[in-house]
Protein backbone atom coordinates (compact mmCIF):
# COMPACT_ATOMS: atom_id res chain seq x y z
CA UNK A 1 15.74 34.25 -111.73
CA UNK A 2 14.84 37.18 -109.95
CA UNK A 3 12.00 36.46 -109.14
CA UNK A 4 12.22 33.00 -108.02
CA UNK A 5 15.14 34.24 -105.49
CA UNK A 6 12.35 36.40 -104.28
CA UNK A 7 9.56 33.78 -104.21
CA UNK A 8 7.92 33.08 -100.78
CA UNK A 9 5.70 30.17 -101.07
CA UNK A 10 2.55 30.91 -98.54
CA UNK A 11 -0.08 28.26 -98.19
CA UNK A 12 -3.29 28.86 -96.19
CA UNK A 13 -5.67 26.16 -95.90
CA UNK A 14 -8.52 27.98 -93.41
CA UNK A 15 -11.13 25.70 -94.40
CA UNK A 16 -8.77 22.06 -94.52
CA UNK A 17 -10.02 19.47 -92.08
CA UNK A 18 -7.26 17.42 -90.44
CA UNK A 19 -7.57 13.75 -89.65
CA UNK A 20 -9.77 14.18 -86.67
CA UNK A 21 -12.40 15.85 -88.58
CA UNK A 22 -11.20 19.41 -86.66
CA UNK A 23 -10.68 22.83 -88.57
CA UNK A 24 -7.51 23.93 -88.91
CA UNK A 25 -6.61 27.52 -88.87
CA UNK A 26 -2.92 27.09 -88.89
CA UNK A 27 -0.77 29.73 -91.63
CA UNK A 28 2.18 27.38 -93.30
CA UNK A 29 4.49 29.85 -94.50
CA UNK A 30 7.94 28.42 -96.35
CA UNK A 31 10.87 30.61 -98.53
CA UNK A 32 11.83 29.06 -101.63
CA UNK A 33 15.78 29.65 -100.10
CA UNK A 34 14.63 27.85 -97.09
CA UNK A 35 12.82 24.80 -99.04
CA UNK A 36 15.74 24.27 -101.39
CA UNK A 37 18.46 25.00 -99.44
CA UNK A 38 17.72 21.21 -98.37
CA UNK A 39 17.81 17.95 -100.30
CA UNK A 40 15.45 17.25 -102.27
CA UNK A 41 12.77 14.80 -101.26
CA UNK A 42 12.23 12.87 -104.41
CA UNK A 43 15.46 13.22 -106.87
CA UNK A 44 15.70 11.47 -110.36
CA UNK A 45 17.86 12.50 -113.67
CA UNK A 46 15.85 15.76 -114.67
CA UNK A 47 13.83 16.06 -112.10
CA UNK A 48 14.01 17.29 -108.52
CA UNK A 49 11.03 17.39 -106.13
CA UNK A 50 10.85 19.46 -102.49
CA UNK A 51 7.70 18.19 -100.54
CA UNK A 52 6.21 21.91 -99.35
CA UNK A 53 2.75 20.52 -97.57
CA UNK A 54 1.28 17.12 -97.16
CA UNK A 55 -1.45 15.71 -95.10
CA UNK A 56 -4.07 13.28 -95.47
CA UNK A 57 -5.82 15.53 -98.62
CA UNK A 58 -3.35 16.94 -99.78
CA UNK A 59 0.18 17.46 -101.55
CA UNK A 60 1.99 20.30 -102.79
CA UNK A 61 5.59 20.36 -104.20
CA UNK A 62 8.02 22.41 -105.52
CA UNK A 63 9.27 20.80 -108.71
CA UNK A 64 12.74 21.49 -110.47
CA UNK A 65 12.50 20.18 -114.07
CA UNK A 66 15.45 19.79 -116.73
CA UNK A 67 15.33 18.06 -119.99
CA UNK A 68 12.16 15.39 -120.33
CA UNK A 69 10.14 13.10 -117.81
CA UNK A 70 8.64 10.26 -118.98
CA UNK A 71 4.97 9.79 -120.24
CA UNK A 72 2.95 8.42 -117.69
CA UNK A 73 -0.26 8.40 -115.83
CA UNK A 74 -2.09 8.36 -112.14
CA UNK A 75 -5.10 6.20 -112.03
CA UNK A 76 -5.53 7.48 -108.87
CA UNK A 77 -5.51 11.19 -109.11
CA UNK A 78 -5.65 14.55 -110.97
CA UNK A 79 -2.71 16.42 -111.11
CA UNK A 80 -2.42 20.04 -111.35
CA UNK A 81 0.25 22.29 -111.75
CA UNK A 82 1.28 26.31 -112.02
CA UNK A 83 4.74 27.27 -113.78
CA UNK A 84 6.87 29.50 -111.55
CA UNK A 85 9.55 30.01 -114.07
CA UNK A 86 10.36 28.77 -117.11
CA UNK A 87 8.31 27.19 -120.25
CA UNK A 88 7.15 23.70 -120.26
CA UNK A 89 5.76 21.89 -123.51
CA UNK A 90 3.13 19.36 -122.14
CA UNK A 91 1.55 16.29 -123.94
CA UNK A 92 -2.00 15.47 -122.98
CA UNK A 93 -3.59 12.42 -124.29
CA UNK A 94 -3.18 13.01 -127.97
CA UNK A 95 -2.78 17.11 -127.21
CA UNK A 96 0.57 19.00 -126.69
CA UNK A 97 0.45 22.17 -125.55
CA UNK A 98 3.24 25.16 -124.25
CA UNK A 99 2.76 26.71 -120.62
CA UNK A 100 5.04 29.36 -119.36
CA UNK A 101 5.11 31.56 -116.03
CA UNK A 102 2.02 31.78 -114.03
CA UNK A 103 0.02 28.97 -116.37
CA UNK A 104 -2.48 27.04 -114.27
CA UNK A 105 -2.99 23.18 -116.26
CA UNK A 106 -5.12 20.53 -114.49
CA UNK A 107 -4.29 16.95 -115.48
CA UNK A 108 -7.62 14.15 -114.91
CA UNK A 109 -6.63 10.98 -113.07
CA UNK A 110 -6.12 8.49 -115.71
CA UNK A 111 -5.06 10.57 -118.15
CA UNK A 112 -1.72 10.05 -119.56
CA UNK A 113 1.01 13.00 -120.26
CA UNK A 114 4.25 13.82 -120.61
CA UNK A 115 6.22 17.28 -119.79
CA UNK A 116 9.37 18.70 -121.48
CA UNK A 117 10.83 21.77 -120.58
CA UNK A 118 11.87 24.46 -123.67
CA UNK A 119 14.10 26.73 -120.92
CA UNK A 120 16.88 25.11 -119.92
CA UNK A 121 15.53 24.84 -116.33
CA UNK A 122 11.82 25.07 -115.24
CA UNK A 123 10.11 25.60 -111.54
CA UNK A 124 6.98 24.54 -111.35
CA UNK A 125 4.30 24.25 -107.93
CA UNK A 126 2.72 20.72 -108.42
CA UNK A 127 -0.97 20.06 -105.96
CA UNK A 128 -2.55 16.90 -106.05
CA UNK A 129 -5.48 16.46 -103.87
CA UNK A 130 -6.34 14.24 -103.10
CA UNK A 131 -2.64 12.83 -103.95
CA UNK A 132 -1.30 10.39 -106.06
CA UNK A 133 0.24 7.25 -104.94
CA UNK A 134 3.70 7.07 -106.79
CA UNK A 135 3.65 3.27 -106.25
CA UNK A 136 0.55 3.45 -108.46
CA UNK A 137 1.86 5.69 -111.30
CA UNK A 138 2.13 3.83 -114.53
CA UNK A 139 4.91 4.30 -117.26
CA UNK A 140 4.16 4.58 -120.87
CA UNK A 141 7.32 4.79 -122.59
C-alpha cells in the first residue's frame, strides 16, 4: 500500500493531436490522493473507475477492482491494462492467465475476457485508444 499512497500518475502525450488537428505539448500531471479523494466516475459492485485523461483518442482510468467482473467484450476496441497493485487472474478467450504488479496485458477488440482479482483489492491503470463505447460492450454471462 505503500506504494500506491506514493503513486503520482504523470501522463505526457507530446506527440497527441487534439481535435483541430494541432500538437499538443501540454504535461497532465494527477496524484493518486488527488484522483481518489473524489467520487468515482463509473461505480458498480466490485468495481470502481476514476476517469484520469480522455479526449477524442484516448482514455485512461484508474481502476479499483474487488471480487469478479463479468465476462464480456468491446467490439469496438482493444483494451489494455498495467497492474499497480495487487494480482489479477484474467480469462482470455479460452486462456486464463495471473498478472501481478507492473504486468502490461493488451486485450484485441472483440475478444471476450473476464478479470478476477486473487488480493483482496487490486489497482489497475486501464488505456483504451482509441476507446471503447460502454453502450457497445457486450455481456457474456
Amino acid at each position: 500500500m505503500k506504494n500506491l499512497i506514493s503513486l503520482i500518475i504523470i501522463v505526457l502525450f507530446f506527440s497527441c493531436t487534439d481535435k483541430d488537428n494541432k500538437k499538443s505539448n501540454d504535461l497532465l500531471l494527477k496524484k493518486y490522493s488527488e484522483v481518489t479523494s473524489k467520487e468515482p466516475d463509473t461505480k458498480g459492485k466490485n468495481v470502481k473507475v476514476w476517469s484520469i485523461k480522455k479526449t477524442e483518442r484516448i482514455r485512461i482510468n484508474l481502476v479499483e477492482m474487488t471480487g469478479e467482473l463479468s465476462k464480456h467484450k468491446h467490439p469496438d476496441a482493444e483494451h489494455s491494462l498495467i497492474v499497480l497493485k495487487g494480482n489479477v487472474k484474467v480469462m482470455v478467450a479460452d486462456s486464463i492467465i495471473t498478472i501481478s504488479e507492473n504486468d502490461f496485458i493488451s486485450i484485441p477488440k472483440n475478444v471476450a475476457h473476464k478479470y478476477w482479482t486473487i488480493s483482496p483489492r487490486a489497482y489497475l491503470l486501464s488505456m483504451d485508444a482509441p476507446y471503447y463505447n460502454p453502450d457497445k460492450t457486450i455481456s457474456l454471462e
